[in-house]
Each structure stands twice: as C-alpha cells, then as structure tokens.
Protein backbone atom coordinates (compact mmCIF):
# COMPACT_ATOMS: atom_id res chain seq x y z
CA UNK A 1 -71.00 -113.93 9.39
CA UNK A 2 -71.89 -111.28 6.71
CA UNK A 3 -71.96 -107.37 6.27
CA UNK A 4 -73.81 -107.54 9.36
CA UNK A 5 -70.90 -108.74 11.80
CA UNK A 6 -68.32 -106.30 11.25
CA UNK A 7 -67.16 -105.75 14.58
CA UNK A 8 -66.37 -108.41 16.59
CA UNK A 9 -65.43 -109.07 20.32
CA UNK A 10 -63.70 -112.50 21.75
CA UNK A 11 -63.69 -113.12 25.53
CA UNK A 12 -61.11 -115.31 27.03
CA UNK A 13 -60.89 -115.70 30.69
CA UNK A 14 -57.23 -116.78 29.87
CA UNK A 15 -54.42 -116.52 27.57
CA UNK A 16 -54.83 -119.19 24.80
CA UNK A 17 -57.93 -119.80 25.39
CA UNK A 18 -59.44 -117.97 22.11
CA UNK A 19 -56.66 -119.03 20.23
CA UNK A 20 -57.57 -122.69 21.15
CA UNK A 21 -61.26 -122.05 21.17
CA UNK A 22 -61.53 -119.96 18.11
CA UNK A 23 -58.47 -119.28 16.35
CA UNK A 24 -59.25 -120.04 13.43
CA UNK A 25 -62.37 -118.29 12.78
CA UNK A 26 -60.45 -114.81 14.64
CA UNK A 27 -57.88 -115.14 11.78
CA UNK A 28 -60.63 -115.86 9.01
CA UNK A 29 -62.84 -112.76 10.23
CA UNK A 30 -59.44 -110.33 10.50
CA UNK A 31 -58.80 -111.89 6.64
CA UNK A 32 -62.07 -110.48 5.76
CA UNK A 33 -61.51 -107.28 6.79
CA UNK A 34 -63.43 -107.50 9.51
CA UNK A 35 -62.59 -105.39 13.06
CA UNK A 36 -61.59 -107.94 15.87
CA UNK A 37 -61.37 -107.44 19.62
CA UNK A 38 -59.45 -109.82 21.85
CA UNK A 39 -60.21 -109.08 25.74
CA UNK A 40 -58.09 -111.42 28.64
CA UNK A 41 -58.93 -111.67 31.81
CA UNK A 42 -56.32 -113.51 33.34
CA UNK A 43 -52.70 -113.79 32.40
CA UNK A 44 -52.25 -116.83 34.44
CA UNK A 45 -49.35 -115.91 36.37
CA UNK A 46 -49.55 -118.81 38.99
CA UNK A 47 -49.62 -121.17 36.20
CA UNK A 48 -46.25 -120.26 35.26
CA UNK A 49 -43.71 -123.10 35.48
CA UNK A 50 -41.18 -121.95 38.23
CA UNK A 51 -38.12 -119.60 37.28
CA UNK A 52 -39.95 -117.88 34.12
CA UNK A 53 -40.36 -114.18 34.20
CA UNK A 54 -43.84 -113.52 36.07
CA UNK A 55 -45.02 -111.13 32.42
CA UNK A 56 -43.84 -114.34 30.03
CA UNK A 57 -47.83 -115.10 29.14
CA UNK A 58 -48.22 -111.32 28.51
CA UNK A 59 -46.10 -112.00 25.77
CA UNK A 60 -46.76 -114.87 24.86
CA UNK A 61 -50.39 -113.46 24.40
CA UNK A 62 -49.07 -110.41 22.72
CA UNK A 63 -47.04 -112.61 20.23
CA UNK A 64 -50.37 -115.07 19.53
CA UNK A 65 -52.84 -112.57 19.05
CA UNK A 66 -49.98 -110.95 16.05
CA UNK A 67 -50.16 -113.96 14.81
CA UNK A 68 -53.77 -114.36 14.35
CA UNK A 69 -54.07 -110.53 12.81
CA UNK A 70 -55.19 -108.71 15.93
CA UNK A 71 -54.47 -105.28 16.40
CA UNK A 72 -52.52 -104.33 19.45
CA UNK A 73 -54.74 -101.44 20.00
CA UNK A 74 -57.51 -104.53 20.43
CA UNK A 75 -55.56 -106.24 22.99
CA UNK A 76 -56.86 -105.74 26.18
CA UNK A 77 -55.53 -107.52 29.16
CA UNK A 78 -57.31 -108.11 32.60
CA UNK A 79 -55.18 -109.47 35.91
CA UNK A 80 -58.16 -111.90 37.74
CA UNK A 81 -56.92 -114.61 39.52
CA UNK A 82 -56.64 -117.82 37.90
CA UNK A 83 -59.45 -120.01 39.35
CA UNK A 84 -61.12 -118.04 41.00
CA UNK A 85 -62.92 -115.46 38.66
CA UNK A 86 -66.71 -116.57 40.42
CA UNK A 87 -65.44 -114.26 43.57
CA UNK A 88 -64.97 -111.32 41.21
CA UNK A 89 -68.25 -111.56 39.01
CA UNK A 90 -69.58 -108.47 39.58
CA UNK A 91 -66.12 -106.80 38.79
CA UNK A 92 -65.73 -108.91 35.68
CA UNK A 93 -69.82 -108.04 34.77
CA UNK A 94 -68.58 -104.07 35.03
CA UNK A 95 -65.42 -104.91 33.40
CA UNK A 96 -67.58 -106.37 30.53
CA UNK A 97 -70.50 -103.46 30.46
CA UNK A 98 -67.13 -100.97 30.17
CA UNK A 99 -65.85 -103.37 26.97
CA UNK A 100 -69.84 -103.43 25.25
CA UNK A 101 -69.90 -99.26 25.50
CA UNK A 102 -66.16 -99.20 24.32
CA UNK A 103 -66.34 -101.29 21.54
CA UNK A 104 -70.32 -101.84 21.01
CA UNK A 105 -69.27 -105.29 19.33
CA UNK A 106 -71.81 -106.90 16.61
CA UNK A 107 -70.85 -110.22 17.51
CA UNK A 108 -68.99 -111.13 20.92
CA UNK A 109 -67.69 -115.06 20.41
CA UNK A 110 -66.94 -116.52 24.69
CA UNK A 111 -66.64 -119.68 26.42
CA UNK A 112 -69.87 -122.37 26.15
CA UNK A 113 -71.93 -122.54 28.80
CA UNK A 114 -71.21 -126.21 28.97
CA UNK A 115 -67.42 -125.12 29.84
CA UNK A 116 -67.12 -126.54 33.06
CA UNK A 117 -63.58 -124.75 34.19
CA UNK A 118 -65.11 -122.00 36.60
CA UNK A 119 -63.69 -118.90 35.14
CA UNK A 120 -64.68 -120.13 31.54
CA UNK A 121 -68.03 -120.50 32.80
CA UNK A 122 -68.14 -117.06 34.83
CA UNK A 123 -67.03 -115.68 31.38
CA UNK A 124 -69.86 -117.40 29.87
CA UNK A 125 -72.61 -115.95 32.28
CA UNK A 126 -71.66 -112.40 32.84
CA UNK A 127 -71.13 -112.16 29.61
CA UNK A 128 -74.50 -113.06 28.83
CA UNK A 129 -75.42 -110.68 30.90
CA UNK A 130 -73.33 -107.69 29.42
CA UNK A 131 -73.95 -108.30 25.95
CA UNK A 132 -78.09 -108.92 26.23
CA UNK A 133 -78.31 -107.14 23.04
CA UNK A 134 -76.00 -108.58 21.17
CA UNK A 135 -75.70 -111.70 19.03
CA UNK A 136 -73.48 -114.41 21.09
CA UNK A 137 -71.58 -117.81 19.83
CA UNK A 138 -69.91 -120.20 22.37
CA UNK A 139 -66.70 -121.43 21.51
CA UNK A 140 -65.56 -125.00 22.08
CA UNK A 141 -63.06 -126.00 23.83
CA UNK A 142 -63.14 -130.21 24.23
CA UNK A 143 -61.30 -130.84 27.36
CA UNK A 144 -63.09 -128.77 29.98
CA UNK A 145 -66.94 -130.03 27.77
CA UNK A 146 -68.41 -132.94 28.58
CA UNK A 147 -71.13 -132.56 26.31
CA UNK A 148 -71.25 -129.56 23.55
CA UNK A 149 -74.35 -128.64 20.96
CA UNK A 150 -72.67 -127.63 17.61
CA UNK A 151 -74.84 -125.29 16.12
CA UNK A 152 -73.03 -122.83 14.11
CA UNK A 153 -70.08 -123.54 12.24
CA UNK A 154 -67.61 -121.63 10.92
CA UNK A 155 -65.97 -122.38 7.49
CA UNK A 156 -62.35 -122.77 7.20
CA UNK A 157 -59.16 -123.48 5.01
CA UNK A 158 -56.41 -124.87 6.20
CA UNK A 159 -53.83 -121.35 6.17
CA UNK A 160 -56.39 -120.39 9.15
CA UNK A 161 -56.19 -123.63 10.80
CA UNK A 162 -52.79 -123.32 10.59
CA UNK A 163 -52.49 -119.78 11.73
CA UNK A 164 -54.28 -121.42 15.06
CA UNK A 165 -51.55 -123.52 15.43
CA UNK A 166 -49.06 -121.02 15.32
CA UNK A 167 -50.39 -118.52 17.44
CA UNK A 168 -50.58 -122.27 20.24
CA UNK A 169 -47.19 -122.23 19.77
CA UNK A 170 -45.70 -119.08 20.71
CA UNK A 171 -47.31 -120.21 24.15
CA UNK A 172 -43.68 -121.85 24.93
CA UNK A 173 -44.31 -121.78 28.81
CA UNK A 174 -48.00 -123.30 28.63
CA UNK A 175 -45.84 -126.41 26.14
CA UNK A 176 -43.17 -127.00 28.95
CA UNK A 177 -46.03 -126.75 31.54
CA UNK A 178 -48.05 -129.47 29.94
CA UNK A 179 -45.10 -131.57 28.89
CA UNK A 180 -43.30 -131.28 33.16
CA UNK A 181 -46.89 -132.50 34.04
CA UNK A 182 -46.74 -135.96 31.26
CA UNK A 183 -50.33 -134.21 29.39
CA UNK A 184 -50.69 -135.00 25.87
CA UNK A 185 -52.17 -131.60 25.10
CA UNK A 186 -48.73 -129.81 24.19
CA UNK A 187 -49.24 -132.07 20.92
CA UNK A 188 -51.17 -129.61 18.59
CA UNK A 189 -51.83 -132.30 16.06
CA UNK A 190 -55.64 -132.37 18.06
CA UNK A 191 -56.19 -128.75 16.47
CA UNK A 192 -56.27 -130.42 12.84
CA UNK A 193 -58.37 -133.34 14.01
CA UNK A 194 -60.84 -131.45 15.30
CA UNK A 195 -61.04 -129.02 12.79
CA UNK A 196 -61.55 -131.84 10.12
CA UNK A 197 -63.67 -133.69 12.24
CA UNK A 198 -65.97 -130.40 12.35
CA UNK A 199 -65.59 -129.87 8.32
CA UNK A 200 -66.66 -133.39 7.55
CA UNK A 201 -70.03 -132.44 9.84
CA UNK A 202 -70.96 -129.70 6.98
CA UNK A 203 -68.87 -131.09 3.80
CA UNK A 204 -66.00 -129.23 3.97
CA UNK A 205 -62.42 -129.51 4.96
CA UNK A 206 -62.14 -127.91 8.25
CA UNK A 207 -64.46 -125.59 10.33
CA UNK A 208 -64.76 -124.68 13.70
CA UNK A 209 -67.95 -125.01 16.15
CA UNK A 210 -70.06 -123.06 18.24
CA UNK A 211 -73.25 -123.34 20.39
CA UNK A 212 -75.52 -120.46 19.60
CA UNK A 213 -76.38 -118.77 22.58
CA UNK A 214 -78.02 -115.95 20.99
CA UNK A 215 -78.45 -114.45 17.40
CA UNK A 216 -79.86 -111.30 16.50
CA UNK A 217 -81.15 -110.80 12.77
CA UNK A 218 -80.96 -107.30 11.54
C-alpha cells in the first residue's frame, strides 16, 4: 500500500469476519510496521452454541486479533444485534464518524458491497458514507458473494496466510457451531485455496482480493 497507507482501519460487522476476509493482508500491513485498527460491531452472542459462556467470542476475538499483530489498544468492540444491524444504521453511521475522527485512518479495508449478509452490507454502506474522504477496499468473503470484482490484490507469503488460519482457529465456538450444523466451512483448508487461487491471478503464490470502492492518490 506504500508510505502513503500508514494507518489503517478494518470494519467487521462480526467477529471473524476480518480475519476471514482479510487476515492475511492485516498481518502483512502490522509486519510492515504499519498502524492497524480492528473495529467489531457485533460479538454474535446469539450465535453461540448453547451452554458456552455468553463473552466466549469476546475472546475468541481478543485471542485472533493477537494473533494477527493487533494492538489491544486497537480493539474496539461494538454489541449490535446479529442480523439485524439495517435497524441501527444511523447508530452504526455515528458509531463510524466517532471511529474516522478517532483514528483518521488512511485506508479503512470493510465488507464488499456485493456482500449480501445484511449487516456486512450495512457495514459496507455507512461506511461509505463515514469515510467519504478516505481511500476504501472491499474485502471478500466467498460464501455470502455471489459475484465479486477483484480489483486490488494484495501480495502474500505463506507465514501470513498462515497467520489467517490461526487467528480462524482460536474461534473454537464458531468450529463446533459449524461442525453441530454438518457445514463444511469449519475446514480451513478453503483459506489456502483461495489464497493460491488469487496468487496465480497476478503470478504469485498467494494474495488476497479486494473490490476498490474508492482510492485516493496523494
């Protein structure tokens, strides 16, 4: 991203969604020395498979985002309802205008517009809207996108691939969730295939892609 994206801010409207979406590049950028921001909006609760402490995914988040580099200080954790984050847009939009003066990111990486999960997509939108002035990638995530415009890739080796797929892991309740309801998504091997798939696109090993959805030149 260059000397020009120091600072950068990832919206996830819930935990293990970055990680999934962008985990790679979030441990690549924190490599570089660069100053990452990691902002949740949902924790997920009611997700929880039954008889789990209700503050497991807080956490689990908190043990991911070590993982990946990120500071606790940049760890900042918001309690919307799962699924049903378009009744609280305008709270989320103030909730993001609060995060853009806080942090004043050069670079704020959030869910493609093409996401079609409803709080990834009211993520997508107000965050638009919050960060006008700022330059904004769309991360991918392949099971909620029907269709997705790689235009930006991000460069990887395989200790940040596999960085991803540790920080996935220490999401223990989201594995027994997926594996009590007989989805194949607990198996992480998909996080290598995709990341070669999207290295072979630009002649490299791995990568990870994003839709532009707007990029500022200084």
């Amino acid at each position: 991203m260059g000397k020009t994206h120091m600072k950068i801010l990832c919206l996830s409207a819930h935990v293990d969604d970055s990680e999934g979406g962008c985990g790679g590049s979030i441990a690549k950028f924190i490599e570089e020395g660069k100053d990452v921001y990691l902002a949740v909006f949902s924790l997920a609760e009611e997700s929880l498979p039954k008889g789990l402490p209700s503050d497991t995914l807080l956490y689990e988040e908190k043990a991911a985002a070590k993982v990946l580099g990120v500071k606790s200080q940049n760890l900042f954790v918001y309690r919307y309802s799962v699924r049903k984050f378009p009744q609280f847009r305008q709270e989320i939009l103030e909730d993001l205008v609060k995060l853009n003066k806080e942090i004043n990111p050069d670079l704020v990486l959030l869910p493609s517009r093409y996401d079609l999960h409803q709080d990834h997509h009211t993520i997508a939108t107000e965050g638009l809207r919050a960060f006008k002035f700022t330059s904004i990638l769309g991360y991918e995530m392949p099971w909620n996108n029907i269709e997705f415009r790689a235009t930006a890739f991000v460069i990887l080796d395989r200790d940040c691939i596999e960085k991803k797929v540790e920080a996935l892991h220490c999401y223990k309740s989201q594995e027994l969730r997926l594996k009590l309801s007989g989805r194949n998504e607990s198996d992480l091997e998909y996080v290598r295939a995709l990341a070669r798939v999207r290295g072979q696109q630009i002649k490299t090993d791995y990568a990870e892609a994003f839709n532009v959805m707007r990029w500022i030149v200084k």
